[in-house]
N, C-alpha and C. Protein backbone atom coordinates (compact mmCIF):
# COMPACT_ATOMS: atom_id res chain seq x y z
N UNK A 1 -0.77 15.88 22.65
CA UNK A 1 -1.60 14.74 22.32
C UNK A 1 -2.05 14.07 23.60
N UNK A 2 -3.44 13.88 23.29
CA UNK A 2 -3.46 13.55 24.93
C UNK A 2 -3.94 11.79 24.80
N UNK A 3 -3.24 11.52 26.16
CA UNK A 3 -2.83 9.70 26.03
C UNK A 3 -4.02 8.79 25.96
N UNK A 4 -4.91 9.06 26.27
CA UNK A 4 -6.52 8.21 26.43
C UNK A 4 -6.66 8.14 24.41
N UNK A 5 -6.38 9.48 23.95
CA UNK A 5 -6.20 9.09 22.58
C UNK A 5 -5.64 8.75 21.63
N UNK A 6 -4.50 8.72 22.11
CA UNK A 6 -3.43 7.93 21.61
C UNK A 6 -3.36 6.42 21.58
N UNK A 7 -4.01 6.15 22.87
CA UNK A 7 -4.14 4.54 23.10
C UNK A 7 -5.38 4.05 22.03
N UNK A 8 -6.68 5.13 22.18
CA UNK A 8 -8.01 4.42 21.76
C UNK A 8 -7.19 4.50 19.73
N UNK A 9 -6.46 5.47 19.44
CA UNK A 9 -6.26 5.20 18.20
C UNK A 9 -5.24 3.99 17.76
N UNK A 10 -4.23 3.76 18.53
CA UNK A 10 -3.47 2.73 18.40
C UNK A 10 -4.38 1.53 18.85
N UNK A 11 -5.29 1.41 19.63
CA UNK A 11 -6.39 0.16 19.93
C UNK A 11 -6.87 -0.07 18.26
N UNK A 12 -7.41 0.48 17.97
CA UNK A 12 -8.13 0.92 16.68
C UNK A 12 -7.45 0.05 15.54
N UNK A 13 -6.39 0.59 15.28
CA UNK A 13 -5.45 0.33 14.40
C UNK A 13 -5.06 -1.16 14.16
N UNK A 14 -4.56 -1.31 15.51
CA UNK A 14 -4.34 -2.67 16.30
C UNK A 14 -5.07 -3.74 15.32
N UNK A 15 -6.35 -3.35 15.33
CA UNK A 15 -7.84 -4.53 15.02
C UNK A 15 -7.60 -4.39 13.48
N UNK A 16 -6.66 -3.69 12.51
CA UNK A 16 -6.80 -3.43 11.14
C UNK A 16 -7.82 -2.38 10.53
N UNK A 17 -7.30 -1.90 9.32
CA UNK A 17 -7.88 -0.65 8.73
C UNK A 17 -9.64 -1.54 8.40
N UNK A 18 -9.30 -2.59 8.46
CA UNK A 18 -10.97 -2.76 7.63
C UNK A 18 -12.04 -2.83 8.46
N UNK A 19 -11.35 -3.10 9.97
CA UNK A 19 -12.27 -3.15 11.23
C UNK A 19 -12.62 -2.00 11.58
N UNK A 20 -12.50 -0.92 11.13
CA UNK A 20 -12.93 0.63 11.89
C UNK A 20 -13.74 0.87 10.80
N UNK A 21 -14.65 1.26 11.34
CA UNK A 21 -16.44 1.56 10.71
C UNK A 21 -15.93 3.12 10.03
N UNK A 22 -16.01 3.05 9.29
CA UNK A 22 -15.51 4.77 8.18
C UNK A 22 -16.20 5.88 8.73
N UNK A 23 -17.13 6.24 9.81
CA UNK A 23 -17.98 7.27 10.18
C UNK A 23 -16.74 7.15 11.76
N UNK A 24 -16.42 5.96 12.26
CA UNK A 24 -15.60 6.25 13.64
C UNK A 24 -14.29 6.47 12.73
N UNK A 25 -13.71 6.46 11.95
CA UNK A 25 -12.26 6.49 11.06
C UNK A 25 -12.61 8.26 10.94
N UNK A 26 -13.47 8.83 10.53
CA UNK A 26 -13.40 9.98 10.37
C UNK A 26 -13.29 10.99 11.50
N UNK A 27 -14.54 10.69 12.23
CA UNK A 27 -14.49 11.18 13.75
C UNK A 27 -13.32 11.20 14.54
N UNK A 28 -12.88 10.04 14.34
CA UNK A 28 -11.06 10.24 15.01
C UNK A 28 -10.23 10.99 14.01
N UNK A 29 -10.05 11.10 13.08
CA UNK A 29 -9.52 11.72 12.45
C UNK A 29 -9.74 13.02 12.46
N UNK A 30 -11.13 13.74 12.86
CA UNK A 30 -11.56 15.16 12.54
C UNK A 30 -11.02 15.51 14.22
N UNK A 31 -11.47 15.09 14.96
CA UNK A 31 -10.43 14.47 16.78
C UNK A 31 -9.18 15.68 16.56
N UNK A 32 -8.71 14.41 15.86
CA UNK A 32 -7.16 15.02 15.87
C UNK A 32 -6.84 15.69 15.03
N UNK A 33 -7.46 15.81 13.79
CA UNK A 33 -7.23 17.53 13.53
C UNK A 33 -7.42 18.87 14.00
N UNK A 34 -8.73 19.37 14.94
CA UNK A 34 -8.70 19.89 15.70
C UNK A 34 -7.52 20.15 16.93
N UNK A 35 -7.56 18.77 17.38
CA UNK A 35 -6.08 19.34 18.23
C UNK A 35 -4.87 19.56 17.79
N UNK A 36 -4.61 19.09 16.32
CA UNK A 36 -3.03 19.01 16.60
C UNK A 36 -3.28 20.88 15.31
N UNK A 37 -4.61 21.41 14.90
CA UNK A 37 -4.41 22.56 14.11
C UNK A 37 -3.14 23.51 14.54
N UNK A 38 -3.16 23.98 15.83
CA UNK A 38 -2.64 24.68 16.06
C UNK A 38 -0.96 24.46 16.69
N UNK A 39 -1.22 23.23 17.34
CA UNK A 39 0.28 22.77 18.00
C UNK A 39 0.85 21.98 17.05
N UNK A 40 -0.07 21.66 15.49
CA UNK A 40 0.82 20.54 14.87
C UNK A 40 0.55 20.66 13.59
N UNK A 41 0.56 22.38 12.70
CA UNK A 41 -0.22 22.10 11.39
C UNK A 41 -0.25 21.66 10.51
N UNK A 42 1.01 21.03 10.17
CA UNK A 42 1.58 20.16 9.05
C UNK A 42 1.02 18.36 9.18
N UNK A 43 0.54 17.84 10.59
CA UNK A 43 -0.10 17.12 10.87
C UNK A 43 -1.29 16.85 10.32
N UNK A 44 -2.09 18.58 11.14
CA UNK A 44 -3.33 18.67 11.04
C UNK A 44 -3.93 18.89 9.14
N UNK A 45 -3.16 19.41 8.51
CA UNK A 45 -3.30 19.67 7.10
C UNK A 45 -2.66 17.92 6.54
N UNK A 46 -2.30 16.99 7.08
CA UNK A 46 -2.04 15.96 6.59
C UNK A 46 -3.13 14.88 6.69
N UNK A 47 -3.74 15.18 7.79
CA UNK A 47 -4.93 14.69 8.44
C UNK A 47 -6.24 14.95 7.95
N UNK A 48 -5.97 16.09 7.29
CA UNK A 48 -7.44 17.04 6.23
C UNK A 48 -7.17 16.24 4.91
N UNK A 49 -6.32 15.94 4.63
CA UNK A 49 -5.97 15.45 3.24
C UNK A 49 -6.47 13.75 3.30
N UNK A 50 -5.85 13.12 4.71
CA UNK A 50 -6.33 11.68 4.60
C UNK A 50 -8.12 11.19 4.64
N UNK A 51 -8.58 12.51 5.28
CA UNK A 51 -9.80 12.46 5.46
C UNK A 51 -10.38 12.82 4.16
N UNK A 52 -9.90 13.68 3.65
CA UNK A 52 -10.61 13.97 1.93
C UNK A 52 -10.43 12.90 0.95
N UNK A 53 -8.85 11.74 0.87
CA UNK A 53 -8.94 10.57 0.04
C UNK A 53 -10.16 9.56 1.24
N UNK A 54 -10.29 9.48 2.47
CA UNK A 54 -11.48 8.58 2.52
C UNK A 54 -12.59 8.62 2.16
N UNK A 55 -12.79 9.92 2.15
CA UNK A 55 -14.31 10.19 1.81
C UNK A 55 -14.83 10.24 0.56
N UNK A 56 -13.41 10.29 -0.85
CA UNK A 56 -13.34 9.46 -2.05
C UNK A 56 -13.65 8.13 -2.31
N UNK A 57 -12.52 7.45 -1.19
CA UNK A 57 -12.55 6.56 -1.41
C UNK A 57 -11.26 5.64 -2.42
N UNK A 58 -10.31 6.63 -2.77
CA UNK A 58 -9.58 6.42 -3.62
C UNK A 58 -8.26 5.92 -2.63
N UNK A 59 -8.16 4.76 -3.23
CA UNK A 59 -7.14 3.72 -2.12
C UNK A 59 -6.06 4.22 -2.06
N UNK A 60 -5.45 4.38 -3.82
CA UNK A 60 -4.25 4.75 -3.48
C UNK A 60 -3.84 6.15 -3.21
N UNK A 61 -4.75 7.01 -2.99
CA UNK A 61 -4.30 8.19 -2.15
C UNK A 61 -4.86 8.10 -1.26
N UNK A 62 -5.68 7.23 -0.50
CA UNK A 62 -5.48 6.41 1.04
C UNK A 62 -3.98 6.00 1.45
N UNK A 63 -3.96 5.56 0.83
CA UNK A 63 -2.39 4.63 0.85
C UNK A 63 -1.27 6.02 1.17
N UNK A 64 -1.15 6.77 0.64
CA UNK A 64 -0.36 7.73 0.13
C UNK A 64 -0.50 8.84 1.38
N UNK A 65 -1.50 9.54 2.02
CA UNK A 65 -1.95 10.09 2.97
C UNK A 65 -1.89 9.17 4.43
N UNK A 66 -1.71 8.26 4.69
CA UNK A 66 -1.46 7.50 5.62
C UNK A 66 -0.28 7.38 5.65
N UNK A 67 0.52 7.02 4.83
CA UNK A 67 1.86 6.84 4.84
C UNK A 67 2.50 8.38 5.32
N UNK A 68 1.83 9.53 4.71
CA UNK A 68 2.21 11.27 4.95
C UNK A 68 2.14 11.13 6.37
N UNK A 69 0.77 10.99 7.07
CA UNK A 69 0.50 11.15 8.31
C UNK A 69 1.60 10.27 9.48
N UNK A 70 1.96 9.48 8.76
CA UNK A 70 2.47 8.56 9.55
C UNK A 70 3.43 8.64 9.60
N UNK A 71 4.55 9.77 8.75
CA UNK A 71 5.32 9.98 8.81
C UNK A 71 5.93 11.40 9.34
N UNK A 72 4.66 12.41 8.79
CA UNK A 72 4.98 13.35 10.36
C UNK A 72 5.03 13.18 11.49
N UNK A 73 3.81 12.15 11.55
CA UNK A 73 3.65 11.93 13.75
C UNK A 73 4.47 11.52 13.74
N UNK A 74 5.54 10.72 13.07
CA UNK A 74 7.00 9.68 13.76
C UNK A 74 7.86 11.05 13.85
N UNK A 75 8.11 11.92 12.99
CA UNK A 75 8.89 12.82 13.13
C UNK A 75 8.97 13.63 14.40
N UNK A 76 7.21 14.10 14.17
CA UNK A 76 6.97 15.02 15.55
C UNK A 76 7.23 14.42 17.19
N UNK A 77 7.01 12.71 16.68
CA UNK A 77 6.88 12.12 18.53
C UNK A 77 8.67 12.07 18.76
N UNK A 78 9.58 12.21 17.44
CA UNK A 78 10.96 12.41 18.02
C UNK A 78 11.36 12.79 18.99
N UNK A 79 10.56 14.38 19.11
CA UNK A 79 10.85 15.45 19.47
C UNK A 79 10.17 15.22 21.19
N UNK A 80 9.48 14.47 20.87
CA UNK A 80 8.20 14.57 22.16
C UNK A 80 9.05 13.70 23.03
N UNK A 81 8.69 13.78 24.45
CA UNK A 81 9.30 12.91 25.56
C UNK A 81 8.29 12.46 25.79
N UNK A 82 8.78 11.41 26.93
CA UNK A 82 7.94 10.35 27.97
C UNK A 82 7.03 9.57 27.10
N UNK A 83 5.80 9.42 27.64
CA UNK A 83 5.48 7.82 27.53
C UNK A 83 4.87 8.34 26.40
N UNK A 84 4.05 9.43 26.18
CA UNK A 84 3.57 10.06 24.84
C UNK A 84 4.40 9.87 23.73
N UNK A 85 5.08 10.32 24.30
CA UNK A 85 6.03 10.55 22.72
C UNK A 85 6.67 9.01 22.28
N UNK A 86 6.68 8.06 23.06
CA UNK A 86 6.73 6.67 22.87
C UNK A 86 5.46 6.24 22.13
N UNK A 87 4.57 6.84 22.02
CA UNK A 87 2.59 6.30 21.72
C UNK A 87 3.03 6.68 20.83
N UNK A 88 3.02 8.18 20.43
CA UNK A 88 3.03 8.94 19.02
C UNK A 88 4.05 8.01 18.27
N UNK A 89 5.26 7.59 18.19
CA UNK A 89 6.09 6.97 17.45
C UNK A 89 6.07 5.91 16.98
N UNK A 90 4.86 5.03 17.95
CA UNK A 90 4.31 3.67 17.66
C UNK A 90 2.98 4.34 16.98
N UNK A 91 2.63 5.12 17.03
CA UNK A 91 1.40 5.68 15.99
C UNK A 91 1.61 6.06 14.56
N UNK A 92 2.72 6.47 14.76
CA UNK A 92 3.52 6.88 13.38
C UNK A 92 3.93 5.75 12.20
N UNK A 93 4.72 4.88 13.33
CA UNK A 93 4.94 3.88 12.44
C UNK A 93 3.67 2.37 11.97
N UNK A 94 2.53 2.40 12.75
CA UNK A 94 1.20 2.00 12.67
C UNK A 94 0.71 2.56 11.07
N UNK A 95 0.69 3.95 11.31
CA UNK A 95 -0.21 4.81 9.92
C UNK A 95 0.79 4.36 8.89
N UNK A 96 2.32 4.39 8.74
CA UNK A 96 2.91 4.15 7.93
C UNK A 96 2.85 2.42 7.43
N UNK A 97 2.76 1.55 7.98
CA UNK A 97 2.49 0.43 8.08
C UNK A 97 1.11 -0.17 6.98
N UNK A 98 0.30 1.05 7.94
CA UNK A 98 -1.43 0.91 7.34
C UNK A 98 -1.27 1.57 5.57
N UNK A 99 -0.31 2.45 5.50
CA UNK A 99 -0.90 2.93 4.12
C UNK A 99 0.43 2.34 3.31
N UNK A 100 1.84 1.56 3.74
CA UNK A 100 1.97 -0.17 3.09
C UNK A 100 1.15 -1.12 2.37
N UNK A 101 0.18 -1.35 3.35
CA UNK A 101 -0.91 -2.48 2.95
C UNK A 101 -1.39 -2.02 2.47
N UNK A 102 -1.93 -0.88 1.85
CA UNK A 102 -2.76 -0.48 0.49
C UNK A 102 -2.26 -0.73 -0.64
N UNK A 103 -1.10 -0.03 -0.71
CA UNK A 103 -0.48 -0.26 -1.69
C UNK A 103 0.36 -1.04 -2.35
């Protein structure tokens, strides 16, 4: 995961789910599916799924897919060292947080 995006998504987040314009919510999202396909597929297939309830539109499997996502990256940044794997874990628990407040 590389850290310039880790920060701009935790920036993001930061400001609340209603402040990110749904065309930049996707774009970051399609971002990091691409990278994490291969080093992270259970991510990246969690990440295909949150992007398919936005583009519904259906909250509570917004809710439900955020909370998924947010709970692999906490898993995966376990594993991860240094300052990354500190981002990813505060990213994790962010997405899990965010798909709370939906529901």
């Amino acid at each position: 995961m590389a850290q310039a995006d880790l920060d701009t998504t935790i920036s993001a987040l930061q400001g609340g789910l209603t402040s990110i314009p749904a065309e930049a919510a996707l774009a970051n999202i399609e971002s990091w599916e691409a990278q994490l396909k291969d080093a992270a597929p259970e991510i990246a297939s969690a990440l295909g799924e949150l992007k398919s309830q936005l583009s519904s539109g259906n909250a509570s499997g917004i809710a439900q897919a955020l909370k998924q996502v947010g709970s692999k990256t906490a898993e995966a940044a376990a594993s991860a060292g240094g300052e990354a794997g500190t981002k990813a874990q505060q990213l994790g628990q962010m997405l899990t947080q965010a798909g709370n407040s939906i529901s």
